[in-house]
C-alpha atoms as a PDB file:
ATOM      1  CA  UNK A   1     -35.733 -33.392   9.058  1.00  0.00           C
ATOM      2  CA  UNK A   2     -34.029 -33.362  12.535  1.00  0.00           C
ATOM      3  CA  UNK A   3     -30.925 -35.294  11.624  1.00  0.00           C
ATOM      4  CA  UNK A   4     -30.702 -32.755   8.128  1.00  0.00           C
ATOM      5  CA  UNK A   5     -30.556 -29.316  10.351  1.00  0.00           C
ATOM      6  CA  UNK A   6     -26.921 -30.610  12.018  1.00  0.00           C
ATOM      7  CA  UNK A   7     -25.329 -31.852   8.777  1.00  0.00           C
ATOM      8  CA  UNK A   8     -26.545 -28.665   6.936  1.00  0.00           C
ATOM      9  CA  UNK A   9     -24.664 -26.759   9.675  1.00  0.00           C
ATOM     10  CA  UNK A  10     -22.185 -28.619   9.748  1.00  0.00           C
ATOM     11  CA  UNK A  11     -21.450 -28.163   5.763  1.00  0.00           C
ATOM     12  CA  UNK A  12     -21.648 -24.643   6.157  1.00  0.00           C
ATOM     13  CA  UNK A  13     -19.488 -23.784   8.742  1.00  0.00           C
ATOM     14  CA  UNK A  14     -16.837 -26.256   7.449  1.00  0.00           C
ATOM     15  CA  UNK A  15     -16.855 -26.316   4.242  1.00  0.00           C
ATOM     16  CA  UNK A  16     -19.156 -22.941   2.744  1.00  0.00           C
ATOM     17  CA  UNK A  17     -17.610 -20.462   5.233  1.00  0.00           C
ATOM     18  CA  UNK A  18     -13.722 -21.104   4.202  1.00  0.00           C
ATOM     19  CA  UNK A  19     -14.671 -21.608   0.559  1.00  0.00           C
ATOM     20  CA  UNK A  20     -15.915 -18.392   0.631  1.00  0.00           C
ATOM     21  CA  UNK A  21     -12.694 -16.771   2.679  1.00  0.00           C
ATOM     22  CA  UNK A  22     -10.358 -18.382   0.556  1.00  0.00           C
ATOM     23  CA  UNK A  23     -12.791 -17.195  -2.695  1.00  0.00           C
ATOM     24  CA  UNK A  24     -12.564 -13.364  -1.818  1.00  0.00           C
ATOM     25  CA  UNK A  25      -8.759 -14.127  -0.595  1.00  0.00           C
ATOM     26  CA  UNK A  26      -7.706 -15.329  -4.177  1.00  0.00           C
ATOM     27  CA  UNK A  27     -10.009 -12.239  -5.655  1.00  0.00           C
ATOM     28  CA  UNK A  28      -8.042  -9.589  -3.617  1.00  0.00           C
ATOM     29  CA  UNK A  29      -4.307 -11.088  -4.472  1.00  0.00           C
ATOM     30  CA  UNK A  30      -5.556 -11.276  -8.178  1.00  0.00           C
ATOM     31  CA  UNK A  31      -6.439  -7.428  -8.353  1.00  0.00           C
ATOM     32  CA  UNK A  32      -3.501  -6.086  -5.695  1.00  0.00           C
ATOM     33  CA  UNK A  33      -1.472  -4.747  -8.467  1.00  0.00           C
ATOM     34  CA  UNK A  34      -2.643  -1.345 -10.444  1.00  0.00           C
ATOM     35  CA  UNK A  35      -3.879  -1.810 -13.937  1.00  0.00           C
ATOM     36  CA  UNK A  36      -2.761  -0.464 -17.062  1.00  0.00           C
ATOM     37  CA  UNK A  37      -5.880   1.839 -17.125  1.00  0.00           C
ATOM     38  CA  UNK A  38      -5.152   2.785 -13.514  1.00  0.00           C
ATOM     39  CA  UNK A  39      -1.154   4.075 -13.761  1.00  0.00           C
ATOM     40  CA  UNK A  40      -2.030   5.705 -17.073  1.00  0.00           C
ATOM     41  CA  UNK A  41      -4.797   7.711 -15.616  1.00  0.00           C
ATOM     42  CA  UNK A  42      -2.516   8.499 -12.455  1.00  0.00           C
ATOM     43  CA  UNK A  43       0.393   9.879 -14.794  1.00  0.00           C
ATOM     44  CA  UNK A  44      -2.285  11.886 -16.474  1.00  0.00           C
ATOM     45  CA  UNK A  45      -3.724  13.402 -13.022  1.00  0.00           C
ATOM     46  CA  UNK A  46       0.015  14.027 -11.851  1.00  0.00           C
ATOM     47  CA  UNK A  47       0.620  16.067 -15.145  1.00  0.00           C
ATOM     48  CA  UNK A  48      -2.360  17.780 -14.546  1.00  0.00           C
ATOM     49  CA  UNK A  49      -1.324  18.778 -11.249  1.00  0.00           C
ATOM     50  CA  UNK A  50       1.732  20.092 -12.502  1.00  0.00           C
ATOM     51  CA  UNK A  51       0.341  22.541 -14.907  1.00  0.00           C
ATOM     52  CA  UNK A  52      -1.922  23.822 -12.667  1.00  0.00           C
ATOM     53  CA  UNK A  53       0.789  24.322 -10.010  1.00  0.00           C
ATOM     54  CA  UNK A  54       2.725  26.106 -12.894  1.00  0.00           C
ATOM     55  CA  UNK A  55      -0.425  28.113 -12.934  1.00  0.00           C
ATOM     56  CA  UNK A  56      -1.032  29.203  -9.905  1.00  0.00           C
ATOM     57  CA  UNK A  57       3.027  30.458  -9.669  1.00  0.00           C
ATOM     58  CA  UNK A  58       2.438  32.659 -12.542  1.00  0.00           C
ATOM     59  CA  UNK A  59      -1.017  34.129 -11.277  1.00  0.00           C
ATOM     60  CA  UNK A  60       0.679  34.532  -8.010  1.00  0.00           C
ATOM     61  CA  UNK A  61       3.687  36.215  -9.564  1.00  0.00           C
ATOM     62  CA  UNK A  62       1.600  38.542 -11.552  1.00  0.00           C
ATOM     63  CA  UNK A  63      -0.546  39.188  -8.775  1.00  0.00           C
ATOM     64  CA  UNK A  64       2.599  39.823  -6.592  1.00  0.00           C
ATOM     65  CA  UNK A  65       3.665  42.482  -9.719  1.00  0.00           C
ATOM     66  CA  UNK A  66       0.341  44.091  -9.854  1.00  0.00           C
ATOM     67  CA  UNK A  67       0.566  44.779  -6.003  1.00  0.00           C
ATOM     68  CA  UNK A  68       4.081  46.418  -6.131  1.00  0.00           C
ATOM     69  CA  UNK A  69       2.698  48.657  -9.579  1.00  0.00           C
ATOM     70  CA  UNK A  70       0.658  49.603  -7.510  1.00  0.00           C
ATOM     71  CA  UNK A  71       2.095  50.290  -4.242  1.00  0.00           C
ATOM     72  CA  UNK A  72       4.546  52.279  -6.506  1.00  0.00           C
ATOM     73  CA  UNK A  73       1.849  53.862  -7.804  1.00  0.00           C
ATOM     74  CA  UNK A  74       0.222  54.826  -4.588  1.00  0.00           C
ATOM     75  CA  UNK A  75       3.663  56.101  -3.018  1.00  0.00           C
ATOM     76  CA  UNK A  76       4.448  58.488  -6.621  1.00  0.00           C
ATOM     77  CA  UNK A  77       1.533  60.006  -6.127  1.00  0.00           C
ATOM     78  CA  UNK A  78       2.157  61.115  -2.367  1.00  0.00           C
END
């Protein structure tokens, strides 16, 4: 049992330990580039973005035309 321990620890920090680096290493190179799934669902969020900037303008222009009614408004009746 005595002369097991050092080879078992010997195995694993040799051999198990970069296996498993070089596993995870491969993993993460393999999956570096954006899927199909991923780039379509970012063009869909970046349209989305758009309208609703387009949206906000307009409230904020209509907004903006509602103030200066009514500033008008305020200074006709003075």
């Amino acid at each position: 049992m005595d002369s097991i321990a050092p080879i078992a620890v010997c195995f694993i920090l040799f051999i198990g330990v970069p296996w498993i680096f070089l596993h995870y290493i491969t993993q993460w190179k393999k999956s570096s580039g954006i899927s199909a799934a991923d780039e379509h669902l970012i063009e869909e969020l970046y349209e989305s973005a758009c309208k609703l900037e387009e949206r906000l303008q307009t409230i904020e222009r209509i907004i903006a035309a509602e103030k200066d009614s009514s500033d008008n408004n305020i200074n006709l009746s003075k």
